[in-house]
Protein backbone atom coordinates (compact mmCIF):
# COMPACT_ATOMS: atom_id res chain seq x y z
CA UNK A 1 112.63 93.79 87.10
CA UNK A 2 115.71 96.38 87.66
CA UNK A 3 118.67 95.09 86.03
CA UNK A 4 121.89 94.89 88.11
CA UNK A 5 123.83 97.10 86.19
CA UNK A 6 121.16 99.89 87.50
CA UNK A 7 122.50 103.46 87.17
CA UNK A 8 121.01 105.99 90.02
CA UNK A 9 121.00 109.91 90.10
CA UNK A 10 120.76 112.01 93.53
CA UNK A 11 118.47 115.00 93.11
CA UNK A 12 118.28 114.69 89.41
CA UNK A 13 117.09 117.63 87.13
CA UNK A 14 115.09 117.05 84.07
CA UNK A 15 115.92 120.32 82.78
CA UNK A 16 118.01 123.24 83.60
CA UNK A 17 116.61 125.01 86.62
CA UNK A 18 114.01 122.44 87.21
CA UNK A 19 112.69 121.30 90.29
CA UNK A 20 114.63 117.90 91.96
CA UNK A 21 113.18 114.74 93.31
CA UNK A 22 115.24 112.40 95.37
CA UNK A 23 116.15 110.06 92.76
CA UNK A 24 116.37 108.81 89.41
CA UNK A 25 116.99 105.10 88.37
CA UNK A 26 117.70 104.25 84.90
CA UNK A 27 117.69 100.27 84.30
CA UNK A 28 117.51 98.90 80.85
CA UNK A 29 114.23 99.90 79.36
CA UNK A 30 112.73 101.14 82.86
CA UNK A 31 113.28 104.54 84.58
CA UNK A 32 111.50 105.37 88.00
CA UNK A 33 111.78 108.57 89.43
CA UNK A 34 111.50 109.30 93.33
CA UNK A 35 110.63 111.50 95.81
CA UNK A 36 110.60 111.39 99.44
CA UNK A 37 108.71 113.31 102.25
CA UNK A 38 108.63 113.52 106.10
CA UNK A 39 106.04 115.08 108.23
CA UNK A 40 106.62 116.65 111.19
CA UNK A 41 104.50 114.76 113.68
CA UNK A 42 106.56 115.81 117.32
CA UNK A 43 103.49 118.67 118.16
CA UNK A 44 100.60 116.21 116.46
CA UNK A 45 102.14 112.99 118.57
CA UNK A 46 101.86 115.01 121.89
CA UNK A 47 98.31 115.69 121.29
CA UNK A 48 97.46 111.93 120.59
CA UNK A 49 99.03 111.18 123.76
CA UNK A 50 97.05 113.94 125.35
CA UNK A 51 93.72 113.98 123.80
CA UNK A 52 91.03 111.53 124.37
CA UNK A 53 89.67 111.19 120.76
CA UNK A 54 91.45 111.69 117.09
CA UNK A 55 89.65 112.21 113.49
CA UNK A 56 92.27 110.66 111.30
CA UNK A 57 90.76 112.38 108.46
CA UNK A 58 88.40 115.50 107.52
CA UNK A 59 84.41 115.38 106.93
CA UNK A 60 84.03 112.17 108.62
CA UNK A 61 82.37 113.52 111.66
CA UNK A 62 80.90 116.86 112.28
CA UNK A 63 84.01 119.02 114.37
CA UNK A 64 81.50 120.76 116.39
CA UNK A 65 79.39 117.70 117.22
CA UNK A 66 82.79 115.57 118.20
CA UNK A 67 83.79 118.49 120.42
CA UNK A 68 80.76 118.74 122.49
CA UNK A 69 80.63 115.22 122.87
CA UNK A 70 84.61 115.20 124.20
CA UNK A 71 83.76 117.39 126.71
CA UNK A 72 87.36 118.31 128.60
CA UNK A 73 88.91 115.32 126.47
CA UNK A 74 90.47 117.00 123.73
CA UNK A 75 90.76 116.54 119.95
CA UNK A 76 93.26 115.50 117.58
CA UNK A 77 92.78 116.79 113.81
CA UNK A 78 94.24 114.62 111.08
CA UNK A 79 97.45 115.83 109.62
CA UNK A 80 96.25 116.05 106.13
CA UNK A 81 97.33 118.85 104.65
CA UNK A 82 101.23 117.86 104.32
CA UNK A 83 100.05 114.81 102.76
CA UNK A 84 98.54 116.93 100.24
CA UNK A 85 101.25 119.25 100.03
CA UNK A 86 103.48 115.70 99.41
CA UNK A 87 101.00 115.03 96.33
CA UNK A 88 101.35 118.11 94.79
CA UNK A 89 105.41 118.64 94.86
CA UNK A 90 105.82 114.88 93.95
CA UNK A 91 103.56 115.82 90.50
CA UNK A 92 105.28 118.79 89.96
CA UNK A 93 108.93 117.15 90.08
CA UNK A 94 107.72 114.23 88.37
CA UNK A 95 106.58 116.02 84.90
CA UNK A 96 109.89 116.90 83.18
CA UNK A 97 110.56 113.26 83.57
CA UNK A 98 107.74 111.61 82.31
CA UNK A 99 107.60 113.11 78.51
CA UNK A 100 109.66 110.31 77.42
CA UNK A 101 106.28 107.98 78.20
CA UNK A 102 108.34 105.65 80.53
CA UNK A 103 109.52 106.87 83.25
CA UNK A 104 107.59 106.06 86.50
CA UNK A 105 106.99 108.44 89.56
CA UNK A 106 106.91 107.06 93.08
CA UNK A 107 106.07 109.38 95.84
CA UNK A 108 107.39 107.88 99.23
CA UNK A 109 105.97 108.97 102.72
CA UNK A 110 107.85 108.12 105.87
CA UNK A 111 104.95 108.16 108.91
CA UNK A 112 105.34 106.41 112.66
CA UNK A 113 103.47 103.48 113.66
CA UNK A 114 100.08 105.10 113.19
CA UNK A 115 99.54 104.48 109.62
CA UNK A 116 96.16 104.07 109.88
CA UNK A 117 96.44 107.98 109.67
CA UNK A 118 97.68 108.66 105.87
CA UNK A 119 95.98 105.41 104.89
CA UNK A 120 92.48 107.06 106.16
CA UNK A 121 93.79 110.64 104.45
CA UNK A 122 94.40 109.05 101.15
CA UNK A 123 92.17 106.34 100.74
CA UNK A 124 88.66 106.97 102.96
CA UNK A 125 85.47 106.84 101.03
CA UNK A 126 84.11 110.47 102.33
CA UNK A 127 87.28 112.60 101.50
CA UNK A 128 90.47 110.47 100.26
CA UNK A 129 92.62 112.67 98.62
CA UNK A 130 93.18 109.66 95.92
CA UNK A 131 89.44 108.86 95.47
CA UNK A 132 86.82 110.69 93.20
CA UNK A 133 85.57 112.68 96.47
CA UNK A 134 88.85 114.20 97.55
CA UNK A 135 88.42 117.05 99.65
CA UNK A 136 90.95 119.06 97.66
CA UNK A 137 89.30 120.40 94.64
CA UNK A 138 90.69 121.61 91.35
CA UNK A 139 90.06 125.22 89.48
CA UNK A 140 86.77 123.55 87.96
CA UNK A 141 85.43 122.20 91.38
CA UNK A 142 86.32 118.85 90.67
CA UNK A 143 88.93 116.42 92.54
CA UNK A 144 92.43 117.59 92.32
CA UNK A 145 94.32 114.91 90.33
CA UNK A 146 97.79 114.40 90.41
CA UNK A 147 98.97 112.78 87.04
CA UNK A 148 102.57 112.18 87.00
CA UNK A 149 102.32 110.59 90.27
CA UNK A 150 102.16 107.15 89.65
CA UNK A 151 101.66 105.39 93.48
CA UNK A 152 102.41 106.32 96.75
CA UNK A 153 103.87 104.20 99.02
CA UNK A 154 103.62 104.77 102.94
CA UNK A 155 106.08 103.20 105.23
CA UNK A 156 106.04 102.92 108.87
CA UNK A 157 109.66 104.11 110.18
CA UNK A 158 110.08 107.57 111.28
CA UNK A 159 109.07 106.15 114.66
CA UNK A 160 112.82 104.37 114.44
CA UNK A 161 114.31 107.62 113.56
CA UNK A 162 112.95 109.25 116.49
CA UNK A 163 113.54 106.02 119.21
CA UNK A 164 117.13 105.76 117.71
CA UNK A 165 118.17 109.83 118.28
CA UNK A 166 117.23 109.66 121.59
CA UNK A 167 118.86 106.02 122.17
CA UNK A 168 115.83 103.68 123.17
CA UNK A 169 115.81 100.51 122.34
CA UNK A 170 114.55 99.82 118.59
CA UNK A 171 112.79 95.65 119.53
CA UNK A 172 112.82 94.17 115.67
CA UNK A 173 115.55 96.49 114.27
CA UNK A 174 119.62 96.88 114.91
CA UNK A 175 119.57 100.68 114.34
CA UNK A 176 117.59 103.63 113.00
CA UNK A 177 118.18 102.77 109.69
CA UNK A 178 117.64 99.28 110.05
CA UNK A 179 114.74 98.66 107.58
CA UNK A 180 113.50 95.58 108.85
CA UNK A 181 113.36 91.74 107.02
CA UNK A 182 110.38 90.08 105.59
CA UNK A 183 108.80 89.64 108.82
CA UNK A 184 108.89 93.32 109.48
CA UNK A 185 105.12 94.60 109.44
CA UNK A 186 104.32 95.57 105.63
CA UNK A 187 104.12 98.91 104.59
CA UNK A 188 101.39 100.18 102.01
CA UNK A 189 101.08 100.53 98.42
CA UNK A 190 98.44 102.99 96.75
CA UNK A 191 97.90 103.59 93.29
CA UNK A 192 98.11 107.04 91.78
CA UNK A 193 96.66 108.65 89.24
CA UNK A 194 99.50 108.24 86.40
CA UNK A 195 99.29 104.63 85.92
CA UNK A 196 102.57 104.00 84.59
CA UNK A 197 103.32 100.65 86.66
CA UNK A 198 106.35 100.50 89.44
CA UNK A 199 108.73 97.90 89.47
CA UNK A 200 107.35 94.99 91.04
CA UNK A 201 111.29 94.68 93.00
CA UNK A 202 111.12 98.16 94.40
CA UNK A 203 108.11 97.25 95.72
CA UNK A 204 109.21 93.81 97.13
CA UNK A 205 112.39 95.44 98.61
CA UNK A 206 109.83 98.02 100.35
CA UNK A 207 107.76 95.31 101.44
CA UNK A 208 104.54 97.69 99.44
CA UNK A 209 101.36 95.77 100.39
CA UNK A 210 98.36 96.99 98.84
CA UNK A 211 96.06 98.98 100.89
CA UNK A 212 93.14 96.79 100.03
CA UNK A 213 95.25 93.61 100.01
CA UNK A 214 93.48 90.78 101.68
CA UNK A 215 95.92 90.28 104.11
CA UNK A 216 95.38 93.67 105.75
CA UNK A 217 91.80 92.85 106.18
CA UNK A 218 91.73 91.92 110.30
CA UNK A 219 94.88 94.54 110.81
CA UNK A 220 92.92 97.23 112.39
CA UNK A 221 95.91 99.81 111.55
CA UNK A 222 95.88 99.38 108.19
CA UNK A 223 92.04 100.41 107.87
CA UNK A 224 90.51 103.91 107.22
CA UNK A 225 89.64 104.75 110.73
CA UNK A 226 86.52 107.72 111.72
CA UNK A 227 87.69 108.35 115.08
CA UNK A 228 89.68 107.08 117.30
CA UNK A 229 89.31 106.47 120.88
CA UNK A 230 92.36 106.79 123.52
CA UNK A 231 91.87 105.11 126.95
């Protein structure tokens, strides 16, 4: 657990010249470095409200077969590639840190209310970016691995942001940066490839649910979706 007398860096360097996360916190014996990353979703929100079917993520269904099946209805393709673009910075900032063998990298994602999206990207069977068939491949063919990054955790807010800057009402929070009390709807925990664990407070005070945990089982959102349907 963090200790109270916590100590926390903004935009920390390991070295001179070297690249910055978002944060560094040094507790006792436990150091956990983070970074944090926004998509831009205004263009790829319009088309979900305007197209009649969405992939959530690539090489679940054929493109050409789900376009002559839409007809007129138009397509939405899954935002993937900032998600991998997230994957690789976060490794890249995390390495200076993580020579001392105990510092911890946490790569945070901030997405809307359609999480099902990066939790498809990251986690579906066919092409998860954190599973052995990742569509992104390595130099040697192989998945592309990302070993400094110890878990990713996505959390359903920028949908606040965007609701508070143009002053609508927010429902369950005060303001934008209201981040919501235990009965907020969780947000989702996935394990990286560095294994180094996170501490199990940060991940309270995120509200971190796994993305397999049991309790997500009959939340359709929190699934790995093929395609989705808009009426």
């Amino acid at each position: 657990m963090l200790h109270n007398t916590a100590k926390f860096q903004h935009e920390p360097a390991a070295f001179k010249g070297g690249p910055r996360p978002e944060l560094l916190v040094v507790a006792l014996e436990e150091r956990l470095v983070v970074e944090v990353k926004t998509p831009s979703l205004l263009a790829h929100a319009r088309q979900r409200g305007e197209n009649g079917v969405q992939l959530p993520y690539r090489e679940g269904l054929p493109l050409e077969g789900a376009r002559e099946a839409l007809g007129a209805g138009g397509l939405t393709l899954p935002r993937d590639n900032p998600i991998l673009d997230f994957l690789k910075d976060a490794d890249r900032k995390f390495r200076g840190f993580r020579s001392d063998g105990q510092t911890a990298g946490l790569l945070v994602i901030v997405w809307d209310d359609h999480i099902y999206e990066p939790i498809s990207t990251l986690v579906n069977p066919r092409s998860g970016l954190l599973t052995p068939n990742s569509f992104a491949k390595g130099e040697d063919g192989a998945a592309l691995r990302f070993p400094d990054v110890d878990a990713v955790v996505v959390v359903r807010h920028l949908h606040n942001f965007v609701r508070a800057a143009g002053d609508a009402p927010l429902f369950d929070r005060r303001h934008g940066l209201d981040f919501g009390d235990d009965r907020a709807l969780p947000n989702v925990l996935f394990g990286g490839d560095g294994g180094r664990p996170i501490p199990g407070e940060v991940l309270t005070r995120l509200r971190a649910w796994p993305h397999d945990d049991p309790r997500l089982a009959n939340m359709a959102e929190y699934k790995p979706n093929d395609v989705v349907l808009w009426v």
